[in-house]
C-alpha atoms as a PDB file:
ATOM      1  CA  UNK A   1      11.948 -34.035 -87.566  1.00  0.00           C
ATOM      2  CA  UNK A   2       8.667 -32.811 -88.258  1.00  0.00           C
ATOM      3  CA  UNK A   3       5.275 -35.445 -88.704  1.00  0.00           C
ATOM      4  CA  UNK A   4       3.666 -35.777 -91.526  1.00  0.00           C
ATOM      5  CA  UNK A   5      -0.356 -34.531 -92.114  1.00  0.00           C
ATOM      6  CA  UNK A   6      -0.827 -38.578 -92.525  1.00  0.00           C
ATOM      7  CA  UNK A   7       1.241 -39.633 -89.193  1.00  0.00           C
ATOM      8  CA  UNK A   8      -0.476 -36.999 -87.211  1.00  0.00           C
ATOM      9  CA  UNK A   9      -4.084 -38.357 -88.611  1.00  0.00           C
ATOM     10  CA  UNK A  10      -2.333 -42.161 -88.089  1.00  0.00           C
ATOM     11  CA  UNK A  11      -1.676 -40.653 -84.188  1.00  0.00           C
ATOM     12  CA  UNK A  12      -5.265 -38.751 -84.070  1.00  0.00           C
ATOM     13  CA  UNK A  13      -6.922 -42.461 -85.016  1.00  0.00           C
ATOM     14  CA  UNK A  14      -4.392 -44.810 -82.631  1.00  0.00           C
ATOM     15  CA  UNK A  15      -4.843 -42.929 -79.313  1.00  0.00           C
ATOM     16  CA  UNK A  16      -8.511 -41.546 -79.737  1.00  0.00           C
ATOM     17  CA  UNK A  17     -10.191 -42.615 -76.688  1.00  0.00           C
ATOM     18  CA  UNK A  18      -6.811 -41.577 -74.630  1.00  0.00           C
ATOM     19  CA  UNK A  19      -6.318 -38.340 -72.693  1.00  0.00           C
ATOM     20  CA  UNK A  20      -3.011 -36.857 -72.291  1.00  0.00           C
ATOM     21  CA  UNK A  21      -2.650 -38.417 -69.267  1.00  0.00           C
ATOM     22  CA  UNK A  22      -3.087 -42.186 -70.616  1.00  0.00           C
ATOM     23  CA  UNK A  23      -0.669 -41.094 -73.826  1.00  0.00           C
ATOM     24  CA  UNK A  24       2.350 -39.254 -71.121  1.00  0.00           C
ATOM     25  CA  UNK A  25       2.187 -42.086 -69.282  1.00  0.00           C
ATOM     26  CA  UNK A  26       2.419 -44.936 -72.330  1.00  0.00           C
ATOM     27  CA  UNK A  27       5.458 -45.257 -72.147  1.00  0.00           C
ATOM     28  CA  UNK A  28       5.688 -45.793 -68.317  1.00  0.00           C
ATOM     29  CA  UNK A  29       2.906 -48.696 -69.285  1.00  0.00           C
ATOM     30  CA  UNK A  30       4.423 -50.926 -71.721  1.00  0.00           C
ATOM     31  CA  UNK A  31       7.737 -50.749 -69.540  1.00  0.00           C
ATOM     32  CA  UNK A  32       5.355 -52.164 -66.755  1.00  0.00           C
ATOM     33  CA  UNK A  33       4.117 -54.724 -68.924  1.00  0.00           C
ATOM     34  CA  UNK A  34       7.397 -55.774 -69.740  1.00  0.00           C
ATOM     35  CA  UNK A  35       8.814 -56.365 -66.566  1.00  0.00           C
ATOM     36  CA  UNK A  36       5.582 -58.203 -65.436  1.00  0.00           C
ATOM     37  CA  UNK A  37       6.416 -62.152 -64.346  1.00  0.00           C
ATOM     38  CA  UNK A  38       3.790 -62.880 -67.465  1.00  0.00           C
ATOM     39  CA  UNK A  39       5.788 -61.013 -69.948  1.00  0.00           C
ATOM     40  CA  UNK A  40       7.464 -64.597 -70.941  1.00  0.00           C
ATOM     41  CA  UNK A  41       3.851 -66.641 -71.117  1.00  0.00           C
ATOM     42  CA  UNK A  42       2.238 -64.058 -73.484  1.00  0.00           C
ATOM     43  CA  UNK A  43       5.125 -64.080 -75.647  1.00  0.00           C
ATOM     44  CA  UNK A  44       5.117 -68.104 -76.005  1.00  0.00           C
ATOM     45  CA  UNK A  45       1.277 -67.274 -76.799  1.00  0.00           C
ATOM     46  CA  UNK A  46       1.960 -65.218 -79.562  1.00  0.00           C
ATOM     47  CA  UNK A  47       3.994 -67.166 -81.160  1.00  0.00           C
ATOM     48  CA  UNK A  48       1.780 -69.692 -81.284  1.00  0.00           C
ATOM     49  CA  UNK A  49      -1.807 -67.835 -82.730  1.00  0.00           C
ATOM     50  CA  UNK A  50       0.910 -66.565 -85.169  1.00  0.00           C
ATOM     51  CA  UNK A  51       1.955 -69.493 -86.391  1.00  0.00           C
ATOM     52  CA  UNK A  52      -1.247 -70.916 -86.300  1.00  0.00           C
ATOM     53  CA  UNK A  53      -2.719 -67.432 -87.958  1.00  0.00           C
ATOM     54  CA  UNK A  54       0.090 -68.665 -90.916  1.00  0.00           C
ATOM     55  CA  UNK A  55      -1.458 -71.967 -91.010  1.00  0.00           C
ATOM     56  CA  UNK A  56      -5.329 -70.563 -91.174  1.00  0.00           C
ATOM     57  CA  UNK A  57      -4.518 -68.204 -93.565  1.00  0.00           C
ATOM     58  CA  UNK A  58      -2.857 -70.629 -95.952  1.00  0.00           C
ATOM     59  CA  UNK A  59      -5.617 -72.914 -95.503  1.00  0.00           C
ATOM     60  CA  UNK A  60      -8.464 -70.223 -96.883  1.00  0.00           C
ATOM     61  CA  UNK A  61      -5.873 -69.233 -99.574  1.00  0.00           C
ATOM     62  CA  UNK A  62      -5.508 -73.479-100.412  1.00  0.00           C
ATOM     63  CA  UNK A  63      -9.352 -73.534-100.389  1.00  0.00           C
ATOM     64  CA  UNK A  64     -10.030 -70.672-102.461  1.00  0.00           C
ATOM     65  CA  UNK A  65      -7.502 -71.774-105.401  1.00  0.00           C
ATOM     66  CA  UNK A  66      -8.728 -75.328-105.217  1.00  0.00           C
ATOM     67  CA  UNK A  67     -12.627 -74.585-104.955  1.00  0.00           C
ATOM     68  CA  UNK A  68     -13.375 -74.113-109.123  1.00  0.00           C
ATOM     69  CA  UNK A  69     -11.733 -77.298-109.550  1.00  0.00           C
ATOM     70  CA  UNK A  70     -13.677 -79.309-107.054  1.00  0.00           C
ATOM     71  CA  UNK A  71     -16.914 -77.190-106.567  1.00  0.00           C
ATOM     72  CA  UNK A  72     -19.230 -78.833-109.331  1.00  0.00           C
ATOM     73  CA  UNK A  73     -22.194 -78.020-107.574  1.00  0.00           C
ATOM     74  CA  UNK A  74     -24.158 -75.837-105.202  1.00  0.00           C
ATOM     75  CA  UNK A  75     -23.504 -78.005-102.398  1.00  0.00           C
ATOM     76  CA  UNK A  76     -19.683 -78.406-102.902  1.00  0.00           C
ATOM     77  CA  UNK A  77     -19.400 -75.152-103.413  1.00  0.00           C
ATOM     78  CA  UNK A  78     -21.729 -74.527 -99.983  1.00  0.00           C
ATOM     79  CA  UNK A  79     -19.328 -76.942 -98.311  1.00  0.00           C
ATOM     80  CA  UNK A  80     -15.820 -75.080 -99.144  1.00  0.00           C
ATOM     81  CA  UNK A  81     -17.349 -71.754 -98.195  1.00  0.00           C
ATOM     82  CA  UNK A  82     -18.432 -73.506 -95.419  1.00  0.00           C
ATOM     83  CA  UNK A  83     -14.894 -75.102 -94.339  1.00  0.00           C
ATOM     84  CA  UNK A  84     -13.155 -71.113 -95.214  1.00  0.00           C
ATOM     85  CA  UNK A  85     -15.855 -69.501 -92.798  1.00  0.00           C
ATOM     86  CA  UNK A  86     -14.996 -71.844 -90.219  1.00  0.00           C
ATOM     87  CA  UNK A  87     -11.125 -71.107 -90.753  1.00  0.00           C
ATOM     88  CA  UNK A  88     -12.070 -67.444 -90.653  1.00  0.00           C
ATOM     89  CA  UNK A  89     -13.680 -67.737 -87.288  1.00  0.00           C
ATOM     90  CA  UNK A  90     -10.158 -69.414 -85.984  1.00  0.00           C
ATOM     91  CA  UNK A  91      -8.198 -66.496 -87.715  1.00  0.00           C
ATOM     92  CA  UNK A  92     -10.483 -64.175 -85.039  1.00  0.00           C
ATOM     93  CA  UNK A  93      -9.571 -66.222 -82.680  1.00  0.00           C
ATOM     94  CA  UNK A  94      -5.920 -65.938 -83.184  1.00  0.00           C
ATOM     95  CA  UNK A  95      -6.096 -62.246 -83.596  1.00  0.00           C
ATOM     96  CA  UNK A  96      -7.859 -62.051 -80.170  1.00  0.00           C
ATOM     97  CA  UNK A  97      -4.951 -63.688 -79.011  1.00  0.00           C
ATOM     98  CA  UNK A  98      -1.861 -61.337 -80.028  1.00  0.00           C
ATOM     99  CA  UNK A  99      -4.509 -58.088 -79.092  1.00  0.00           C
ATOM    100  CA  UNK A 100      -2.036 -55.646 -77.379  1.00  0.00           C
ATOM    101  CA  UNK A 101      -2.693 -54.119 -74.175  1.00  0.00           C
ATOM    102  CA  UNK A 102      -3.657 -50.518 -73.708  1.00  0.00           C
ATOM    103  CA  UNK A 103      -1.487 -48.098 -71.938  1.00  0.00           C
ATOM    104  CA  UNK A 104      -4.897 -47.265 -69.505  1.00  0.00           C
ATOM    105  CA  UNK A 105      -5.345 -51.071 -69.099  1.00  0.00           C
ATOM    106  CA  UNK A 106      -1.857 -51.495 -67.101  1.00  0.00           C
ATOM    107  CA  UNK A 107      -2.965 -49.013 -64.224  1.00  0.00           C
ATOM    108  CA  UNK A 108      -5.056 -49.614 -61.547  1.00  0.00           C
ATOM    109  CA  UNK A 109      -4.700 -51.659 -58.226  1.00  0.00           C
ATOM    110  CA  UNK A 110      -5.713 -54.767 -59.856  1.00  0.00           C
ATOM    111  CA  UNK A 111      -3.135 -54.932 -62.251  1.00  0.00           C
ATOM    112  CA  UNK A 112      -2.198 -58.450 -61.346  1.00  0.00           C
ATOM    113  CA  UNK A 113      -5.968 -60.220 -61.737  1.00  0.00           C
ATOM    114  CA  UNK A 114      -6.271 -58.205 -64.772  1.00  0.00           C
ATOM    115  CA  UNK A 115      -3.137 -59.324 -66.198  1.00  0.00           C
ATOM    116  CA  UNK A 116      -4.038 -63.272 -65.200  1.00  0.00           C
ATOM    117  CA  UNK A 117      -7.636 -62.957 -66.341  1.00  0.00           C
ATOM    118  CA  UNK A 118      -6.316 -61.851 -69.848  1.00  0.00           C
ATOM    119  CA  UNK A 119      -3.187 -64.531 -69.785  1.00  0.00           C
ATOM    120  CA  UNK A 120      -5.930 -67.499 -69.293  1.00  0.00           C
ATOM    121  CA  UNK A 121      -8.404 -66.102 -71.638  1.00  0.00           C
ATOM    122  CA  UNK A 122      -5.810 -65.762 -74.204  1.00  0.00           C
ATOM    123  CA  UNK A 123      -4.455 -69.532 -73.082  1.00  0.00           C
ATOM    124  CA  UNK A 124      -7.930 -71.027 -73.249  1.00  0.00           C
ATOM    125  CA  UNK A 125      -8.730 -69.310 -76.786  1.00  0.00           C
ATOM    126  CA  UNK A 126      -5.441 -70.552 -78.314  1.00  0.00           C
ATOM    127  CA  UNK A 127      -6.052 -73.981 -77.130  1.00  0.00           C
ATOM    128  CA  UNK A 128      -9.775 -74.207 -78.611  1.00  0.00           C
ATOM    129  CA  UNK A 129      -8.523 -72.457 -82.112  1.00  0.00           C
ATOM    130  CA  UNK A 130      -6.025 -74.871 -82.257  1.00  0.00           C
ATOM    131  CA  UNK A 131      -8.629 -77.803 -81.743  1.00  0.00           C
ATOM    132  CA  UNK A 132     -10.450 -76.329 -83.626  1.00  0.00           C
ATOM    133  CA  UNK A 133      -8.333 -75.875 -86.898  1.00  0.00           C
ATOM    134  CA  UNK A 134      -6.699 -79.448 -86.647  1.00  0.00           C
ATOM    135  CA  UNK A 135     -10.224 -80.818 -86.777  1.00  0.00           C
ATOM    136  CA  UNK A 136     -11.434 -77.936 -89.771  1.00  0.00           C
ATOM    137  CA  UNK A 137      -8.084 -79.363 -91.899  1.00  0.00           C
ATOM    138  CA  UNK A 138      -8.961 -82.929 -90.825  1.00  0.00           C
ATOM    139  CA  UNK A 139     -12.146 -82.466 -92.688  1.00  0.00           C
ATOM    140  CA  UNK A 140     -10.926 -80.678 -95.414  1.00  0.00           C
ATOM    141  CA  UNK A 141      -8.329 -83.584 -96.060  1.00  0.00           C
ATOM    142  CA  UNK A 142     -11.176 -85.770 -95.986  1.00  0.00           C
ATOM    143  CA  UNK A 143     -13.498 -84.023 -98.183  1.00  0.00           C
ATOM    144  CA  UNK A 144     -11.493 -82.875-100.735  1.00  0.00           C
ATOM    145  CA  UNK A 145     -10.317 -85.919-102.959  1.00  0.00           C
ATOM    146  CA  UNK A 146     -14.071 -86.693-102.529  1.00  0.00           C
ATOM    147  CA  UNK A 147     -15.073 -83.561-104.260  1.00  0.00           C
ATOM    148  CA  UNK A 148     -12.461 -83.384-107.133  1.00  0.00           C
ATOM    149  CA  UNK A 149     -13.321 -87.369-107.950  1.00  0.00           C
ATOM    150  CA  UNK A 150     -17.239 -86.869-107.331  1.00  0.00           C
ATOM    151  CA  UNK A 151     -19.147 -86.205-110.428  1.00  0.00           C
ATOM    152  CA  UNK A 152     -23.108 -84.565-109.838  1.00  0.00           C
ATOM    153  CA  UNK A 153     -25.433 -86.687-111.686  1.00  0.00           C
ATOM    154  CA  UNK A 154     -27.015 -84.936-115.051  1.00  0.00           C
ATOM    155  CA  UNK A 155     -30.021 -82.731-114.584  1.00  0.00           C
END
C-alpha cells in the first residue's frame, strides 16, 4: 500500500534527528525494551500519571466552568487561574512520566543505568505530582464554597 504525502511528512517530523541506522534498527529497540526486567514497573507507572493526567485534566476543565460563577473579583479570579496553573504544572509532570523511549536511547553499554536512572526519575516525579495534586484539590475544595458564598464589598 502506498503512504500518503501527509504520513510521509508525519514520518519526516517523528524520526528527524534519526539516521537510517537508529530507524533499521527501531524495531530491534522497542523489542529490547520490552523484554527488559523494568518493562512491568514502567507500565504500573503509566497507568498511574494516566489516571492521574484524567484527574488533572478534569480538575482545570471543573475550574474553568465554575470560575464565572465564583470569580467576583480580581483576586478570585487571580486565585482560580492560580489553582489551574498549578494543575497544569502536574499535567507536565505526568506527561514526563509516560515520555517514550527513543530507539537510539536503548543502545549503548549502559543500557541498564540508563534504564534505572529513567525508572526512578519517572517514580520520584509521579510520587511528587501526585502530592502535589491531592494537596492543589485539597485547596480547591477548600476555597471554593468560600468564593461562590463570598460577596466583594461595594466600590
Amino acid at each position: 500500500m502506498k503512504e500518503s504525502a501527509l504520513e510521509r511528512i508525519i514520518f519526516a517530523l517523528a524520526t528527524r534527528g534519526l539516521d537510517k541506522t537508529d530507524i533499521a534498527s527501531y524495531e530491534k529497540a522497542v523489542e529490547k525494551q520490552e523484554t527488559l526486567a523494568s518493562a512491568p514497573a514502567f507500565q504500573t507507572l503509566d497507568g498511574k500519571a494516566t489516571g492521574l493526567l484524567t484527574h488533572v485534566g478534569m480538575m482545570v476543565a471543573g475550574l474553568g466552568l465554575v470560575a464565572p460563577l465564583v470569580a467576583h473579583s480580581d483576586l478570585e479570579l487571580g486565585i482560580i487561574i492560580t489553582e489551574m496553573a498549578v494543575f497544569l504544572l502536574i499535567a507536565v509532570g505526568c506527561l514526563r512520566c509516560l515520555s517514550t523511549f527513543a530507539g537510539r536511547e536503548l543502545t549503548g553499554p549502559d543500557l541498564e543505568r540508563r534504564v534505572g536512572r529513567e525508572l526512578l526519575v519517572r517514580r520520584e516525579l509521579l510520587s511528587l505530582c501526585v502530592r502535589a495534586s491531592i494537596i492543589a484539590t485539597i485547596v480547591v475544595f477548600a476555597l471554593l464554597p468560600f468564593q461562590f458564598l463570598y460577596e466583594a464589598p461595594a466600590k
